[in-house]
N, C-alpha and C. Protein backbone atom coordinates (compact mmCIF):
# COMPACT_ATOMS: atom_id res chain seq x y z
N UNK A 1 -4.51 -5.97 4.91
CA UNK A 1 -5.14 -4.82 5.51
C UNK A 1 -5.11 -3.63 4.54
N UNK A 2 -3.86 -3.03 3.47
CA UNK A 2 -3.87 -1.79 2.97
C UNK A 2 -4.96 -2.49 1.74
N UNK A 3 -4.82 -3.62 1.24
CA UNK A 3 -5.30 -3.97 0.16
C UNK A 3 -7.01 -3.57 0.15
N UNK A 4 -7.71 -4.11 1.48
CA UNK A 4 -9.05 -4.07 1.88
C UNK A 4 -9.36 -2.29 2.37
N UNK A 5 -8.66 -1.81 2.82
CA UNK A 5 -8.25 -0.17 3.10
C UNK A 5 -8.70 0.89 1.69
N UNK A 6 -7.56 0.59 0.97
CA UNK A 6 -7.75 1.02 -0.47
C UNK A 6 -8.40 0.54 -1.36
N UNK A 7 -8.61 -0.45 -1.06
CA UNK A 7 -10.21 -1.04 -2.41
C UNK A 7 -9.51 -1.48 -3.65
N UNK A 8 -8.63 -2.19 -3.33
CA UNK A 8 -7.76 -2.57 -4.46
C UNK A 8 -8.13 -4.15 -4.67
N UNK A 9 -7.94 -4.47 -6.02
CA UNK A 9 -8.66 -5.92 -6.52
C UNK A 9 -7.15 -6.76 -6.29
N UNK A 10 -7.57 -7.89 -5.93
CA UNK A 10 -6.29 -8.96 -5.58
C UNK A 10 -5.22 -8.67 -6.90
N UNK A 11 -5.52 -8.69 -8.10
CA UNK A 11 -4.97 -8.52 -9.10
C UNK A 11 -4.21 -6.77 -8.83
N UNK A 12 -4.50 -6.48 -8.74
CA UNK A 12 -3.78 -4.90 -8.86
C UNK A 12 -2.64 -4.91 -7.17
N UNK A 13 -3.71 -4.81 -6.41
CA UNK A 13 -2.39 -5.50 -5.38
C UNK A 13 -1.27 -6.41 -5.48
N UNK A 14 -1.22 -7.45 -6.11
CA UNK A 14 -0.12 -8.21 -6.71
C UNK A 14 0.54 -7.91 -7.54
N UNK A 15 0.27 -6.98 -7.99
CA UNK A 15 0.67 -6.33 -9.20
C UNK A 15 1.82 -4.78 -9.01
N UNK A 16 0.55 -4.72 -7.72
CA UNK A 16 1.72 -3.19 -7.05
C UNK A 16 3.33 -4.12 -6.48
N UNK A 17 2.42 -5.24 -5.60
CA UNK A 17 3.67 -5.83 -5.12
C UNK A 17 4.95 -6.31 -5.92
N UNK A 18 4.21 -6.50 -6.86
CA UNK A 18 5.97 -7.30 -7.87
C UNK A 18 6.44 -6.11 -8.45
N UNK A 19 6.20 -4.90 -8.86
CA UNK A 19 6.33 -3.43 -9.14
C UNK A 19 7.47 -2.99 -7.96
N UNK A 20 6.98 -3.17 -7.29
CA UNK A 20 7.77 -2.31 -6.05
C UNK A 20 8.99 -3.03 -5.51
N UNK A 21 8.03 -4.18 -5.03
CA UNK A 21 8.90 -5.37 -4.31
C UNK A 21 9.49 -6.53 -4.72
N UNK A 22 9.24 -6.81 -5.85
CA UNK A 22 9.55 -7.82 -6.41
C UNK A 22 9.05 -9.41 -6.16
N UNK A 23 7.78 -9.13 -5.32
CA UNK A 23 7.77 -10.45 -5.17
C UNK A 23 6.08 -10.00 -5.38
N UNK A 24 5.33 -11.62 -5.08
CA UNK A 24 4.00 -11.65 -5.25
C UNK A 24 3.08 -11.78 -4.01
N UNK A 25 3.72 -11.79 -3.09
CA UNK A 25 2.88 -12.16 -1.88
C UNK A 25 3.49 -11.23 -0.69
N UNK A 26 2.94 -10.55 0.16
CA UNK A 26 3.17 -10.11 1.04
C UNK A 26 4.18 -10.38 2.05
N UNK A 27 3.79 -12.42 2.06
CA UNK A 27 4.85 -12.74 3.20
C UNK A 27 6.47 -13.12 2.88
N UNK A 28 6.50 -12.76 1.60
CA UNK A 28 7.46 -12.75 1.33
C UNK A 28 8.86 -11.47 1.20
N UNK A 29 7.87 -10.37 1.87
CA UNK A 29 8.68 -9.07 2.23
C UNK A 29 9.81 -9.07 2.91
N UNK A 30 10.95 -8.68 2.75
CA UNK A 30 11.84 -8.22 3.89
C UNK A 30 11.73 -6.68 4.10
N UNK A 31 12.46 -6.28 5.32
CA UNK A 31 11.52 -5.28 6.23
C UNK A 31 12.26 -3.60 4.87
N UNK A 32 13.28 -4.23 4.16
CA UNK A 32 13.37 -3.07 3.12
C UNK A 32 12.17 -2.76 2.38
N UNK A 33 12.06 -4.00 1.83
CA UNK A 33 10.62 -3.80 0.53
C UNK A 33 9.52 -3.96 1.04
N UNK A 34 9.15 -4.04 2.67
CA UNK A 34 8.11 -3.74 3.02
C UNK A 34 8.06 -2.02 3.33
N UNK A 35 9.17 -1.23 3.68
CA UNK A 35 9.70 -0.12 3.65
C UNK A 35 9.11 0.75 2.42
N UNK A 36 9.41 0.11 1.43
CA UNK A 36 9.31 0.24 -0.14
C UNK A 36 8.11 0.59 -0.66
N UNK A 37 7.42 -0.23 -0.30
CA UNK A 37 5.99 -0.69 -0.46
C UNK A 37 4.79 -0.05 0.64
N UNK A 38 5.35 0.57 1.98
CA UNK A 38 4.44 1.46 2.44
C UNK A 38 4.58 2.70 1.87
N UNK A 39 5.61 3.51 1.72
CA UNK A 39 6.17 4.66 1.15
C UNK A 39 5.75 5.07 -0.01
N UNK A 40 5.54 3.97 -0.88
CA UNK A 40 4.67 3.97 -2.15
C UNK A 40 2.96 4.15 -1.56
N UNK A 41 2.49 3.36 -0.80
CA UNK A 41 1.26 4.01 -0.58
C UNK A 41 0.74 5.18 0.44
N UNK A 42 1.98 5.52 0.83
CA UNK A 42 2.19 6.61 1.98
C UNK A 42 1.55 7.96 0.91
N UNK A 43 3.04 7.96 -0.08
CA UNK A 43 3.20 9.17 -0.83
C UNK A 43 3.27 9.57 -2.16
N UNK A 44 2.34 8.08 -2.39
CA UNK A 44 1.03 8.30 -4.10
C UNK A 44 -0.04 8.51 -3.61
N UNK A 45 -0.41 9.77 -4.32
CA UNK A 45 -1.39 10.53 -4.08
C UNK A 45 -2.72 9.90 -4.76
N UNK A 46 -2.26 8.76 -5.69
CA UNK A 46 -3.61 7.87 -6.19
C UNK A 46 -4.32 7.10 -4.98
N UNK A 47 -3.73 6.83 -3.91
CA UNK A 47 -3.82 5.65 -2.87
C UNK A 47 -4.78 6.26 -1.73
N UNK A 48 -5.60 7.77 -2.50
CA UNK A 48 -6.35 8.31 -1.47
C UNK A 48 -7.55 7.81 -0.97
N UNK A 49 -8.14 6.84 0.13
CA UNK A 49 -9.40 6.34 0.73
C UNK A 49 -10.68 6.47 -0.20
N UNK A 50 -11.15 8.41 -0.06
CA UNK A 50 -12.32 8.39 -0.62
C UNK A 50 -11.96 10.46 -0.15
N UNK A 51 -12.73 10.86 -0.99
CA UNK A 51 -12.49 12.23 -1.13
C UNK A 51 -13.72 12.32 0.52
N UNK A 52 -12.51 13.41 1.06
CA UNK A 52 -13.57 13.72 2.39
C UNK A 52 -13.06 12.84 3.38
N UNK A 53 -12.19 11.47 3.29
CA UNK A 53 -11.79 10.83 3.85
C UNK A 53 -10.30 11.15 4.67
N UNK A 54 -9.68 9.87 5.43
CA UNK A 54 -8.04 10.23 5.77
C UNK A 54 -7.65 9.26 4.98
N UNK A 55 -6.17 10.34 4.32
CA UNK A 55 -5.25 9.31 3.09
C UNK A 55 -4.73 8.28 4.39
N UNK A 56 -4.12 7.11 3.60
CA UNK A 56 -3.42 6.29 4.70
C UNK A 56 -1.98 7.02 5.05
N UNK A 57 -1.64 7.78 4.74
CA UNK A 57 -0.57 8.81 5.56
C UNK A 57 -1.38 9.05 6.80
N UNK A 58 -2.01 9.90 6.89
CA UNK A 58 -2.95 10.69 7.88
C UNK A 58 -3.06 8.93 8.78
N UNK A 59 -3.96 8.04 8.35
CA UNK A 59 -4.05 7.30 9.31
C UNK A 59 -2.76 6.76 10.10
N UNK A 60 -1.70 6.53 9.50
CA UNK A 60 -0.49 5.77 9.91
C UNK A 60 0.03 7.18 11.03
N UNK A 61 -0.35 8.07 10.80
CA UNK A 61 0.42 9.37 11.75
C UNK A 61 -0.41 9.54 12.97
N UNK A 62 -1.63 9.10 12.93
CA UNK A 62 -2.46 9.09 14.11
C UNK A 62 -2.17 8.10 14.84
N UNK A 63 -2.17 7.18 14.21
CA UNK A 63 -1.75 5.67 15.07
C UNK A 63 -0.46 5.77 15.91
């Protein structure tokens, strides 16, 4: 879902993931480095939608 959200290529998503989390696949998160790994796209300011848009902060706070 954040991957298709942010417009990120399978390659760069896997790439954030072993960066952060250490692993390569999503389902292999425990609920720390999934912790890890929203927080990073919470509160990098690169991870913004589209100018004019809501960052995925803004969406996760509405929800």
């Amino acid at each position: 879902m954040v991957k298709t959200e942010l417009g990120l290529s399978d390659s760069e998503y896997r790439n954030i993931l072993k960066k952060i989390a250490g692993v390569m696949s999503a389902r292999y998160l425990k609920a720390k480095t999934f912790k890890m790994l929203i927080n990073e796209f919470i509160w990098s300011r690169r991870y913004y939608i589209e100018l004019g848009e809501l960052t995925v902060k803004q969406k996760l706070f509405i929800r």
